[in-house]
Protein backbone atom coordinates (compact mmCIF):
# COMPACT_ATOMS: atom_id res chain seq x y z
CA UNK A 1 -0.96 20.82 -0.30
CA UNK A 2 1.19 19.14 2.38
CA UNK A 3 1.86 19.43 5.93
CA UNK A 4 4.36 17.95 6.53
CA UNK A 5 4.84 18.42 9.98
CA UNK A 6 0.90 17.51 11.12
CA UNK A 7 0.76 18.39 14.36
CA UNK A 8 -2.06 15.81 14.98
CA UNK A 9 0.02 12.66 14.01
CA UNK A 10 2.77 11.01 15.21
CA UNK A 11 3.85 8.30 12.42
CA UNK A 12 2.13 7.66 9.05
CA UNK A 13 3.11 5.44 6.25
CA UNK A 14 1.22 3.80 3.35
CA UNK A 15 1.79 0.17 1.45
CA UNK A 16 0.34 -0.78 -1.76
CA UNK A 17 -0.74 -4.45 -1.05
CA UNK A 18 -1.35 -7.01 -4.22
CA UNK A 19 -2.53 -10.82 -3.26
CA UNK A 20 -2.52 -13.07 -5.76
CA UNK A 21 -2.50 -16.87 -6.25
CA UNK A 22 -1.02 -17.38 -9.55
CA UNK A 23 1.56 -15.10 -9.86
CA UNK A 24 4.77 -15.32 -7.78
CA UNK A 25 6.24 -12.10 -6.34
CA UNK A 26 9.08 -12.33 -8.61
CA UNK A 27 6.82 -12.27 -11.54
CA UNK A 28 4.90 -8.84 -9.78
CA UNK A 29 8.08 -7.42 -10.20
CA UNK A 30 9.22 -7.81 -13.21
CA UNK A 31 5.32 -6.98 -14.73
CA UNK A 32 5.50 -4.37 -12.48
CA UNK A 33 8.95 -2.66 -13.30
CA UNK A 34 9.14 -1.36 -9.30
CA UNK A 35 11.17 -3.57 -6.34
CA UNK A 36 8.80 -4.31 -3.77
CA UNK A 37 9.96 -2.93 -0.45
CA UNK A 38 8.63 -6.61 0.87
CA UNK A 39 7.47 -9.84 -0.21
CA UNK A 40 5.39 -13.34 0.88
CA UNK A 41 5.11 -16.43 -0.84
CA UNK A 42 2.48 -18.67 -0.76
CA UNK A 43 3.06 -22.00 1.26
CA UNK A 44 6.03 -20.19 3.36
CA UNK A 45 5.62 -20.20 7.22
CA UNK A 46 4.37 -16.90 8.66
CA UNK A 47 6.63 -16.33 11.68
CA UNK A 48 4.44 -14.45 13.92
CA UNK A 49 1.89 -17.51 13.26
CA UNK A 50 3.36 -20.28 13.75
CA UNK A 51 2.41 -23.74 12.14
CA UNK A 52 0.53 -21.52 9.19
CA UNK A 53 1.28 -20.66 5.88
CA UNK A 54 0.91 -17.86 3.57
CA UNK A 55 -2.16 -18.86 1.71
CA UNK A 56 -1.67 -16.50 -1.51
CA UNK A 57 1.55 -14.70 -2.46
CA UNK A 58 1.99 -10.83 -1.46
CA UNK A 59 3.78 -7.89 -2.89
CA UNK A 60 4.38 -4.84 -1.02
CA UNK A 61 5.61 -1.19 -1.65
CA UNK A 62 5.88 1.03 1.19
CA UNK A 63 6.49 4.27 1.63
CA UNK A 64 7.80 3.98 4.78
CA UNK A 65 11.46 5.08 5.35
CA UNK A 66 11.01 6.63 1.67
CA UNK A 67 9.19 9.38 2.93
CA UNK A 68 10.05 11.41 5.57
CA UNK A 69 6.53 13.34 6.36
CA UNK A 70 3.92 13.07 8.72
CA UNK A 71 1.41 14.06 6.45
CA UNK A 72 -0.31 10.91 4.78
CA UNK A 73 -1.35 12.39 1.79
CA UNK A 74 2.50 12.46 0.75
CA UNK A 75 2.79 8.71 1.78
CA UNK A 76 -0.17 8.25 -0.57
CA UNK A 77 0.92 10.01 -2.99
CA UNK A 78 4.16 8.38 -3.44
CA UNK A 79 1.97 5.06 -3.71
CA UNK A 80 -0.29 6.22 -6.23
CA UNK A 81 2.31 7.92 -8.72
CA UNK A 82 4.06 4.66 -8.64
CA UNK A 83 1.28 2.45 -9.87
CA UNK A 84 -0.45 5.06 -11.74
CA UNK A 85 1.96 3.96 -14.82
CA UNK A 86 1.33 0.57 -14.20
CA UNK A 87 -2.77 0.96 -13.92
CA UNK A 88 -3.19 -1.67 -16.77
CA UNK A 89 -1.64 -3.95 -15.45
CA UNK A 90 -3.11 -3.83 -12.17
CA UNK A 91 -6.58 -4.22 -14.62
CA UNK A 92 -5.31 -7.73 -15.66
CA UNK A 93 -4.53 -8.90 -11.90
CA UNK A 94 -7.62 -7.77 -10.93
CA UNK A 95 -10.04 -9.67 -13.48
CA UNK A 96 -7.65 -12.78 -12.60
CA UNK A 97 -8.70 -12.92 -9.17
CA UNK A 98 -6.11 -10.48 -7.32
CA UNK A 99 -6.79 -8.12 -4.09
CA UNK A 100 -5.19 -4.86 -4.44
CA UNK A 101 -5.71 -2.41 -1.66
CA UNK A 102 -3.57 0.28 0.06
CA UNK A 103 -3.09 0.12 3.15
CA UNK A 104 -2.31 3.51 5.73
CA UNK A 105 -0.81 3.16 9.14
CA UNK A 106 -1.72 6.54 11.00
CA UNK A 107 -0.86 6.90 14.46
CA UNK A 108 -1.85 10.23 16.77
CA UNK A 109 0.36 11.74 18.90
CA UNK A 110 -2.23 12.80 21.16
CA UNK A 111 -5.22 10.36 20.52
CA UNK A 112 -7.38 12.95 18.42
CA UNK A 113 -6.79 14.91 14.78
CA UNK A 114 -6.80 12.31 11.60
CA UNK A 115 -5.17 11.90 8.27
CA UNK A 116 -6.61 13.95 5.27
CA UNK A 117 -7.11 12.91 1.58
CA UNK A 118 -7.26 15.23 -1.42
CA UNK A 119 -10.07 15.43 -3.98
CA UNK A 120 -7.13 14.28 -6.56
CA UNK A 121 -6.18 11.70 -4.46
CA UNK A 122 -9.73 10.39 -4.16
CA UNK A 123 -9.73 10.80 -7.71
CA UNK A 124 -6.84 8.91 -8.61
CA UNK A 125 -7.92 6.04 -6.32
CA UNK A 126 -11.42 6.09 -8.50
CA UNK A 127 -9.41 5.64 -11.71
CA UNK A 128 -7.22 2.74 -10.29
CA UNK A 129 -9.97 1.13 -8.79
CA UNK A 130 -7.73 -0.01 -5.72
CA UNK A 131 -9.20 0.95 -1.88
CA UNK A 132 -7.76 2.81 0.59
CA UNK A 133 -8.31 1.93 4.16
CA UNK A 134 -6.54 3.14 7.79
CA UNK A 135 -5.04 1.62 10.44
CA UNK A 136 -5.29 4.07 13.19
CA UNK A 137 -3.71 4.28 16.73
């Protein structure tokens, strides 16, 4: 099912993304049972703004330098069967006002080709309710 090599693609990666204004990163965590490979808290500067502030806090998992594939279906799946477990909670966020997306970074190597998704992987992102979107270079 992978290809790990993708000829078409130069560097992939995905992050799992979960905004929330209630619930600290810390607390994501531990409801979560997975370390975040990154964090923001609300009210902290954002340095590549400066003068701003986070306006809601942010937990992160990445799968970058996790996986070592060019193929983004792997980065996705690594995502997804590590909030798959967790689905109910994700539920609860959700109803309380939380924006859960994922998030994949796909870059060409020679400006054409594109990532690829599974039916199972669409599937999966059904069932969680959480969207996928690219950022593509």
């Amino acid at each position: 099912m992978y290809n790990d090599s993708y000829d078409t693609c130069a560097e992939t990666y995905a992050t799992l993304r979960v905004y929330c204004d209630n619930q600290h990163p810390n607390d994501l965590t531990k409801l979560f049972g997975i370390n975040p490979t990154e964090i923001q808290v609300k009210g902290q500067s954002i340095e590549l703004r400066k003068n701003k502030n986070h306006v809601r806090h942010g937990w992160f998992l990445s799968s970058e330098g996790q996986i070592n594939s060019k193929d983004s279906r792997r980065h996705i799946d690594y995502i997804l069967d590590k909030i798959l477990p967790v689905k109910s909670k994700l539920d609860l966020l959700i109803i309380e006002g939380a924006k859960i997306d994922i998030s994949c970074f796909w870059q060409s190597k020679g400006g054409h080709g594109g990532p690829t998704l599974s039916k199972q992987q669409l599937q999966k992102l059904v069932d969680l309710g959480v969207d996928l979107w690219f950022d593509n270079y």
